[in-house]
Protein backbone atom coordinates (compact mmCIF):
# COMPACT_ATOMS: atom_id res chain seq x y z
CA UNK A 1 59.33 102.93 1.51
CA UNK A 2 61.81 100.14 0.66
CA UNK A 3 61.90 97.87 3.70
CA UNK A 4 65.37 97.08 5.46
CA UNK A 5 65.86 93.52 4.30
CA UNK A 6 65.61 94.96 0.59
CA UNK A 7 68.18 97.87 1.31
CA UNK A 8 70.28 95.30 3.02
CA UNK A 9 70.27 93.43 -0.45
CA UNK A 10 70.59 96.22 -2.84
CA UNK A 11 73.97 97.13 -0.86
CA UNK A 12 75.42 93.87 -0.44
CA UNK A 13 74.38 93.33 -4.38
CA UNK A 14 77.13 96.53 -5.53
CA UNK A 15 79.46 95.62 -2.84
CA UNK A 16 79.67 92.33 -4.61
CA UNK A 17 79.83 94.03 -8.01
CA UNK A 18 82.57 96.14 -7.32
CA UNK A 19 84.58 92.83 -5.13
CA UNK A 20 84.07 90.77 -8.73
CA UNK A 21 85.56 93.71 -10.51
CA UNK A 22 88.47 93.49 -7.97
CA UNK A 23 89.01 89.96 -8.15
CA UNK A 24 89.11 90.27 -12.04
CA UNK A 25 91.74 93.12 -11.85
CA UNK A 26 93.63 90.97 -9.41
CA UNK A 27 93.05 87.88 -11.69
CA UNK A 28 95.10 90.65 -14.76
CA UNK A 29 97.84 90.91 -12.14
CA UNK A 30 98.36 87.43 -12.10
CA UNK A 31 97.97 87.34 -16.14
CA UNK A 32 100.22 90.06 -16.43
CA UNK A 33 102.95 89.17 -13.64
CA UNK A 34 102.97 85.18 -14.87
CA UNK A 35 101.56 83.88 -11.91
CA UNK A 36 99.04 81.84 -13.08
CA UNK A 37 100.64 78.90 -12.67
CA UNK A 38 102.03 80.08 -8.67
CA UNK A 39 100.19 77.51 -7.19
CA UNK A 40 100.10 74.03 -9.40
CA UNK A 41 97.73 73.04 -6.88
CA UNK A 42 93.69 73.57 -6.61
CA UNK A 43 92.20 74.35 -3.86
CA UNK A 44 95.21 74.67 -2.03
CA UNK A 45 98.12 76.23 -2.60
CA UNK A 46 101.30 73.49 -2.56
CA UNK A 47 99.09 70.81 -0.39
CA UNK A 48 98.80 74.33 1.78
CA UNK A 49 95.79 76.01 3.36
CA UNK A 50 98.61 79.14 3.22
CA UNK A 51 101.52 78.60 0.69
CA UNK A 52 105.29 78.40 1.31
CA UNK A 53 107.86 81.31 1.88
CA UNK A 54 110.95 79.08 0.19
CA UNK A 55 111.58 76.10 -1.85
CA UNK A 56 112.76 74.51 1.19
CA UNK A 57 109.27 74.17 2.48
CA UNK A 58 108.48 71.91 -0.21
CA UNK A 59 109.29 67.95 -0.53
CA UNK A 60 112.33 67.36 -3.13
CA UNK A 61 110.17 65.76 -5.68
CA UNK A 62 107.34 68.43 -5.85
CA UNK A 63 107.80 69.03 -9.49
CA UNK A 64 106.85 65.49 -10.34
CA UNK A 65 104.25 65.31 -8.00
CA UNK A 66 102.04 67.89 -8.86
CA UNK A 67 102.66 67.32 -12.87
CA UNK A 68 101.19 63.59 -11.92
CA UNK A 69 98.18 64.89 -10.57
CA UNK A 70 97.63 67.73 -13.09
CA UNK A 71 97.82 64.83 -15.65
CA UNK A 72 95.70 62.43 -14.20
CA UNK A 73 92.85 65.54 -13.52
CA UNK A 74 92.84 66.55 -17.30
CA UNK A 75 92.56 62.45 -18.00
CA UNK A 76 88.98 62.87 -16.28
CA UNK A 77 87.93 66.26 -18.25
CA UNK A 78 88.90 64.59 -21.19
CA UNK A 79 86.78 61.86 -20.78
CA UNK A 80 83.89 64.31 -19.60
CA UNK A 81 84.46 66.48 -22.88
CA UNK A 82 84.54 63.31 -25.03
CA UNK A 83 81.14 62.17 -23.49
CA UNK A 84 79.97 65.91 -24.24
CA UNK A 85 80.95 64.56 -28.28
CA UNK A 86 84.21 67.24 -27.65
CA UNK A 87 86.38 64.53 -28.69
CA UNK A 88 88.82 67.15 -30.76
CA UNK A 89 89.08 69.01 -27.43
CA UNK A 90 89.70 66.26 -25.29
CA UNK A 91 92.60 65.19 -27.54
CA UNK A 92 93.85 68.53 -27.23
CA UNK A 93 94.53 68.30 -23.86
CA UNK A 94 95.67 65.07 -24.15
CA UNK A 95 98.34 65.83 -26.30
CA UNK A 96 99.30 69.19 -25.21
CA UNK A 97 103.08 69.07 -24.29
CA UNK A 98 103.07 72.26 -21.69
CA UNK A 99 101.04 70.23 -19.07
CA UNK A 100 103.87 67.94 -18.90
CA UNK A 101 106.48 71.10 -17.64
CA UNK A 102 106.77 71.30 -14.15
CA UNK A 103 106.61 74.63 -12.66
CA UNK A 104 109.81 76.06 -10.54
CA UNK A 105 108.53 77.46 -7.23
CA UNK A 106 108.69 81.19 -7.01
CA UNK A 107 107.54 82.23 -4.04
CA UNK A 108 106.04 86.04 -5.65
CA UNK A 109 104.14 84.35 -8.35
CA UNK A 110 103.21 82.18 -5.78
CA UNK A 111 101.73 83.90 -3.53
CA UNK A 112 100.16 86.65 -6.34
CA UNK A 113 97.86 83.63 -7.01
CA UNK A 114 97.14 82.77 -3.28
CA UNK A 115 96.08 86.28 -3.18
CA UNK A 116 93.92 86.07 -5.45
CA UNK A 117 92.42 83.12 -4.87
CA UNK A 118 91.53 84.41 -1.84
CA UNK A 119 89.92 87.37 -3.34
CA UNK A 120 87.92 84.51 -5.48
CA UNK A 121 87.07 82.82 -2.11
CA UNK A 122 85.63 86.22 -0.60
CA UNK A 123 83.62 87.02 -3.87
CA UNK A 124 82.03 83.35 -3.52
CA UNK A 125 81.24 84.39 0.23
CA UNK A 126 79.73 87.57 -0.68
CA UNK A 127 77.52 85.62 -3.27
CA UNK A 128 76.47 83.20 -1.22
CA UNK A 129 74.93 86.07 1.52
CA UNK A 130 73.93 87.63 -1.02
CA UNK A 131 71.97 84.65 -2.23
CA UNK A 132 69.97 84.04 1.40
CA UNK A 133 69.38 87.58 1.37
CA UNK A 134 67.46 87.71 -2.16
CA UNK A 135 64.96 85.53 -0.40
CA UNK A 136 63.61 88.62 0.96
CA UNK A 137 62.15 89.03 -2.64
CA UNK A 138 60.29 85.70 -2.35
CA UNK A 139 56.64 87.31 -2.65
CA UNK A 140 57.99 91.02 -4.67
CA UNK A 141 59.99 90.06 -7.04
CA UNK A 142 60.87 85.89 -7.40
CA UNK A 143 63.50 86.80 -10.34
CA UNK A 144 65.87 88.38 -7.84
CA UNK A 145 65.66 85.53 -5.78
CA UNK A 146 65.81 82.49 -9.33
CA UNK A 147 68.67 84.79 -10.61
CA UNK A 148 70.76 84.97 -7.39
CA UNK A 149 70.73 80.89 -7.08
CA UNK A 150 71.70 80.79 -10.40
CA UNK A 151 74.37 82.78 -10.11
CA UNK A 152 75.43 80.86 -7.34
CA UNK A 153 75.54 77.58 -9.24
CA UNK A 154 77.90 79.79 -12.15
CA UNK A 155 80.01 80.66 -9.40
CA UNK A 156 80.47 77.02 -8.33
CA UNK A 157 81.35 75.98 -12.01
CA UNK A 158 83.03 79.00 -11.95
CA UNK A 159 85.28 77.92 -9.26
CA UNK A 160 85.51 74.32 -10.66
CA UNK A 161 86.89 75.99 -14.23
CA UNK A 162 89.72 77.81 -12.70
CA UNK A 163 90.84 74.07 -11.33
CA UNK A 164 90.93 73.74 -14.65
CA UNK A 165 92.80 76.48 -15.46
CA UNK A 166 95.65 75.79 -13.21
CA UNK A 167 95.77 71.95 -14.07
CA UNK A 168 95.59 72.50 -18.00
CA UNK A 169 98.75 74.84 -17.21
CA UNK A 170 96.39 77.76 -18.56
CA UNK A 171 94.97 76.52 -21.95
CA UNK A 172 93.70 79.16 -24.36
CA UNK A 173 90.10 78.48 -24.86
CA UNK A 174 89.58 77.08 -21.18
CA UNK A 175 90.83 80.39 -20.13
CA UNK A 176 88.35 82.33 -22.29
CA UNK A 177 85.58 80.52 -21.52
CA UNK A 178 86.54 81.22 -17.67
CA UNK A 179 86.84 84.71 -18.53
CA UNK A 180 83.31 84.59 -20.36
CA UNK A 181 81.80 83.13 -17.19
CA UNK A 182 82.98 86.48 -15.28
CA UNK A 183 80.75 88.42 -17.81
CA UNK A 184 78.24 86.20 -17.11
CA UNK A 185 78.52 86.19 -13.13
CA UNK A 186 78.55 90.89 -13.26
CA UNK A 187 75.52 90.90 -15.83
CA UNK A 188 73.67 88.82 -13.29
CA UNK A 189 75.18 90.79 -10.57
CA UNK A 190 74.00 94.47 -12.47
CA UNK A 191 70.39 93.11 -13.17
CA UNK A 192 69.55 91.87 -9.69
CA UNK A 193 71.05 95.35 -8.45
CA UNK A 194 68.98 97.14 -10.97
CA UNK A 195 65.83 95.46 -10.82
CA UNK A 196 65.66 95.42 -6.81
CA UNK A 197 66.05 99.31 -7.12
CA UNK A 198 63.85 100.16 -9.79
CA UNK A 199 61.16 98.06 -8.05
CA UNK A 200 60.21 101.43 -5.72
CA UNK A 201 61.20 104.24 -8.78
CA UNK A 202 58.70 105.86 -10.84
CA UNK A 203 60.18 104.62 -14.64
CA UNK A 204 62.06 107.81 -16.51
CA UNK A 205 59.67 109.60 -19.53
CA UNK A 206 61.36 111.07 -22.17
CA UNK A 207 59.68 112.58 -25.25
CA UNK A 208 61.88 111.28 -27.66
CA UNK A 209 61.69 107.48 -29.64
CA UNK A 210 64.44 105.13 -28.20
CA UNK A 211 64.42 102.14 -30.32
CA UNK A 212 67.73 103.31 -32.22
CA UNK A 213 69.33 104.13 -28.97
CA UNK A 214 68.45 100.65 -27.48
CA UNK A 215 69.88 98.96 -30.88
CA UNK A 216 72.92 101.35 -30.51
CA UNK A 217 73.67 100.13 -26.71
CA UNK A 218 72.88 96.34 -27.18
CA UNK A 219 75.45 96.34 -30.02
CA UNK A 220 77.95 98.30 -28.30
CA UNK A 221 77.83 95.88 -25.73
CA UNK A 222 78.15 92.92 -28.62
CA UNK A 223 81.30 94.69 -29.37
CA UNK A 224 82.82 94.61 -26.14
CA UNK A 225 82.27 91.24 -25.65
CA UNK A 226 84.08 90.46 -28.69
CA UNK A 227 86.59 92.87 -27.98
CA UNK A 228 87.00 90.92 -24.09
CA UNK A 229 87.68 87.88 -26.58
CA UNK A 230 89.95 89.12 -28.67
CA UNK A 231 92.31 90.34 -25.63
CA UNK A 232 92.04 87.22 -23.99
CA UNK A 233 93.24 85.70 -27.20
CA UNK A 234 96.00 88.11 -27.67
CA UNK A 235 97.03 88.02 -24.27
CA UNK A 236 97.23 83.80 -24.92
CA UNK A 237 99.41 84.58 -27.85
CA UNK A 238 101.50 86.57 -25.95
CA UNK A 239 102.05 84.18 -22.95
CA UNK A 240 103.27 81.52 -25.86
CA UNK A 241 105.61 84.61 -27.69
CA UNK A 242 107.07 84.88 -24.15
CA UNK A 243 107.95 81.27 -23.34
CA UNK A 244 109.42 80.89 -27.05
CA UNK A 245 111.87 83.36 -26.30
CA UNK A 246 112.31 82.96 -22.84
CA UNK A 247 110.68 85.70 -21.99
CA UNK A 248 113.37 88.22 -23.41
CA UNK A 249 112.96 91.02 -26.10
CA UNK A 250 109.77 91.97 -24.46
CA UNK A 251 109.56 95.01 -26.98
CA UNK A 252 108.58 92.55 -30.26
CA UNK A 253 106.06 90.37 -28.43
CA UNK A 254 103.39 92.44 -29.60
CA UNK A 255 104.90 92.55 -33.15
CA UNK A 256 104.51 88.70 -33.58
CA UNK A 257 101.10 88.42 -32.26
CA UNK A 258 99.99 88.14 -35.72
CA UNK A 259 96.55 89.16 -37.32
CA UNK A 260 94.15 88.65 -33.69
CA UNK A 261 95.57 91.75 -32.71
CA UNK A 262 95.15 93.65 -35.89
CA UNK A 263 91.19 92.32 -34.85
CA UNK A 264 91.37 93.26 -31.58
CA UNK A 265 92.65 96.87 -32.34
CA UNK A 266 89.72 97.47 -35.43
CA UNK A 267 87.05 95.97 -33.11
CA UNK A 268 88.51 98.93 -30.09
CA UNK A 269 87.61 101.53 -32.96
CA UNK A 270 83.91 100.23 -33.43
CA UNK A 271 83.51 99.72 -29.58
CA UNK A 272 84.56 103.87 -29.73
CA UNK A 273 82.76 104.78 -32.80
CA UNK A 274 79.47 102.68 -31.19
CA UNK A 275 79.79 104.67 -27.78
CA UNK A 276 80.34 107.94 -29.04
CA UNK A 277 76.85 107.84 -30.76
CA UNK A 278 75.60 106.47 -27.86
CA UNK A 279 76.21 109.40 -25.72
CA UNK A 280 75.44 111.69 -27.78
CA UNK A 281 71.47 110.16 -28.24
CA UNK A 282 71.70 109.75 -24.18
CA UNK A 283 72.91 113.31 -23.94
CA UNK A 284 70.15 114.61 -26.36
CA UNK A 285 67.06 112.50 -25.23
CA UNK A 286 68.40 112.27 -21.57
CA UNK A 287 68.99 116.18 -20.80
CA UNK A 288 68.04 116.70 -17.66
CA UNK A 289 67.51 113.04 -16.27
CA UNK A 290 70.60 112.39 -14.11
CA UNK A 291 70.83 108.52 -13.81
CA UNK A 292 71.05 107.77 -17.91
CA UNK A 293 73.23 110.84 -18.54
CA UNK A 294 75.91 110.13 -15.35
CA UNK A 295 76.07 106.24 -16.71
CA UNK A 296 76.93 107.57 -20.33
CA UNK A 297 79.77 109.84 -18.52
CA UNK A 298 81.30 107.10 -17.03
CA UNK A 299 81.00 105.17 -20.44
CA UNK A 300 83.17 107.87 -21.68
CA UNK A 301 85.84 108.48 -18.61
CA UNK A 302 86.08 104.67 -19.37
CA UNK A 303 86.78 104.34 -22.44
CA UNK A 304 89.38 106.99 -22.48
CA UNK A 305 91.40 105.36 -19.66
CA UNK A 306 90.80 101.97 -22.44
CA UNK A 307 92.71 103.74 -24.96
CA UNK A 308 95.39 105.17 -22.80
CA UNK A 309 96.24 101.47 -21.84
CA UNK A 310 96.14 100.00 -25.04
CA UNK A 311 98.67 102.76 -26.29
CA UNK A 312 100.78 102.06 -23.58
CA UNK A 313 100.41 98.15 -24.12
CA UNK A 314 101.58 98.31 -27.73
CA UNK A 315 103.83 101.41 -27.61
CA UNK A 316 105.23 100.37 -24.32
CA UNK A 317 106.78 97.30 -24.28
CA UNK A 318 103.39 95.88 -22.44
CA UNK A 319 103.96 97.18 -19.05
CA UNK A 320 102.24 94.38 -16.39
CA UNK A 321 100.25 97.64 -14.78
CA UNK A 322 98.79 98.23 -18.03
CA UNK A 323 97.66 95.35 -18.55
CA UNK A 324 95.94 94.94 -15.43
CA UNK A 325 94.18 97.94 -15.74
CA UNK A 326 93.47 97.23 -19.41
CA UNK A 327 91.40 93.81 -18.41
CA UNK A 328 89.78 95.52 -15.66
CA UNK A 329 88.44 98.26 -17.28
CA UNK A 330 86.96 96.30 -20.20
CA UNK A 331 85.29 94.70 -17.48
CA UNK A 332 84.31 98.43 -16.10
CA UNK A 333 83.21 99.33 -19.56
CA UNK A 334 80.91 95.89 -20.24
CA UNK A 335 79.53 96.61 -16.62
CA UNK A 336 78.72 100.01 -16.98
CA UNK A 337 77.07 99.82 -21.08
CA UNK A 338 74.98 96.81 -19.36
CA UNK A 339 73.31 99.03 -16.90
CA UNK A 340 73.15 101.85 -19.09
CA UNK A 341 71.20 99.21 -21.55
CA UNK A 342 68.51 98.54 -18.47
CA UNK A 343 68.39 102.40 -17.86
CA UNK A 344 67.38 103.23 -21.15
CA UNK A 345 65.17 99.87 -21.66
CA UNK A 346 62.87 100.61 -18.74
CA UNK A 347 62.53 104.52 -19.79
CA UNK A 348 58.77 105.03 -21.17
CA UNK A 349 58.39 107.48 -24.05
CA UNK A 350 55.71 110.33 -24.27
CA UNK A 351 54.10 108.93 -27.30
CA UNK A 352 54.01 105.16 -25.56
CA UNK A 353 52.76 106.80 -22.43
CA UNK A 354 49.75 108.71 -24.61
């Protein structure tokens, strides 16, 4: 019987799951709408607890204002990243003209990226809860309760890294790496959720070897990591495309990207090829066995709603909804082969068990 402060836990824990998959599809609305740069302020929104409705609102000089702070922030991570020995980084920043343009209010973009810093704030919340109530592992299980601080602390830096987003005026790698950190914050996220249920399950047995079909999930996974990579890195290219032609032909962005999304497009055919084997091994070893088999079909409704976005992204003329739905479901997909990876990890084999 799984006592009442562990159910408590195990609910909050995929609440929280599916709120960080929420606040990474609102975080492709602001990518895809331009709004990253809606608020030039961190944590507030224009000096604001809750941003302005009109330009009016705002004092005369606000353009110079907040271009002065964003400069004098980066002036401190530079000298952090130089003491890190990231000197060629630091200078980077340094010497990166676009921190230097001031931002016209506009008071959609603006508040696109209130809202979701707000869905940011809630996610921290939930994590935080979610944190005290791990503690209910103390004796059981002390991982659940060493992995939830943890993820706490990524969550902070997490939080600190998007200041840097906004006051590096969105920088390329800064803006991977914060996407990286998301990855980071759901794997954490599924394993806590996994292990806490598993703790009161009998493990699967399946007569059937499952080394290949642990080698075939862990690099599918690899794949879609690289794959999350390679769209943030197209996306960056098209952000710069989109200034440098002030944001007009939007049919030939994607036909300047250049070779990262010739990458990005070969690595979406392994990440298919990889996941088709995979469910058909799951499907084969797994008949019968409902948890394996139903994580495998979502795999696959995933996937297919993957493609159908990228097809409409380059085909399309990259319509913003698309490319929402295209970040979030990567994120879907990574989630999803993660747990899949645990499933099939913890299943014991007849010949082990004998």
């Amino acid at each position: 019987m799984v006592p009442k402060s562990e159910k408590r836990f195990i609910r909050l824990n995929l609440i929280t799951i599916v709120v960080t998959l929420l606040l990474i599809l609102a975080g492709g609305i602001v990518r895809s709408t331009g709004s990253g740069m809606g608020c030039p302020d961190w944590p507030k929104c224009f000096d604001q607890y809750v941003p302005p409705t009109s330009v009016s609102q705002l004092p005369a000089d606000y353009k110079e204002k907040y271009v002065a702070e964003r400069v004098a922030k980066n002036e401190r991570f530079a000298k952090t990243l130089e003491k890190m020995g990231k000197a060629h980084l630091a200078d980077s920043i340094r010497h990166d003209a676009s921190i230097l343009m001031p931002e016209t209010f506009n008071v959609a973009k603006t508040w696109t990226e209130y809202l979701n810093r707000l869905m940011g704030a809630l996610t921290g919340f939930l994590l935080l809860i979610l944190t005290v109530y791990s503690f209910a592992y103390r004796k059981t299980a002390k991982r659940i309760v060493v992995l939830s601080v943890l993820n706490l602390i990524v969550v902070a830096y997490q939080g600190w890294l998007g200041s840097i987003v906004v006051s590096t005026n969105l920088m390329p790698w800064i803006v991977t790496v914060h996407m990286l950190l998301a990855l980071v914050i759901l794997a954490i996220l599924v394993y806590t959720y996994y292990y806490a249920q598993q703790l009161y399950q009998q493990p699967t047995v399946v007569m059937a070897r499952l080394s290949y079909l642990k080698l075939l999930i862990f690099l599918a996974i690899v794949a879609s990591i690289i794959q999350i990579v390679l769209g943030t890195e197209v996306r960056e290219e098209i952000d710069a495309i989109a200034k440098q032609l002030m944001y007009a032909g939007r049919e030939r962005w994607v036909e300047k990207v250049g070779n990262v999304f010739s990458y990005h497009r070969d690595v979406a055919v392994l990440v298919l090829v990889f996941n088709i084997f995979v469910y058909k091994m799951v499907k084969d070893k797994f008949s019968g066995k409902a948890g394996a088999l139903t994580i495998a079909n979502g795999v696959g409704i995933v996937l297919i709603i993957q493609i159908v976005t990228g097809l409409l992204l380059s085909n399309f003329a990259l319509p913003p909804y698309a490319q929402a739905l295209h970040i979030l479901f990567s994120t879907v997909l990574f989630t999803l082969q993660y747990y899949l990876y645990l499933l099939v990890y913890r299943t014991e084999t007849y010949q082990q068990g004998h």
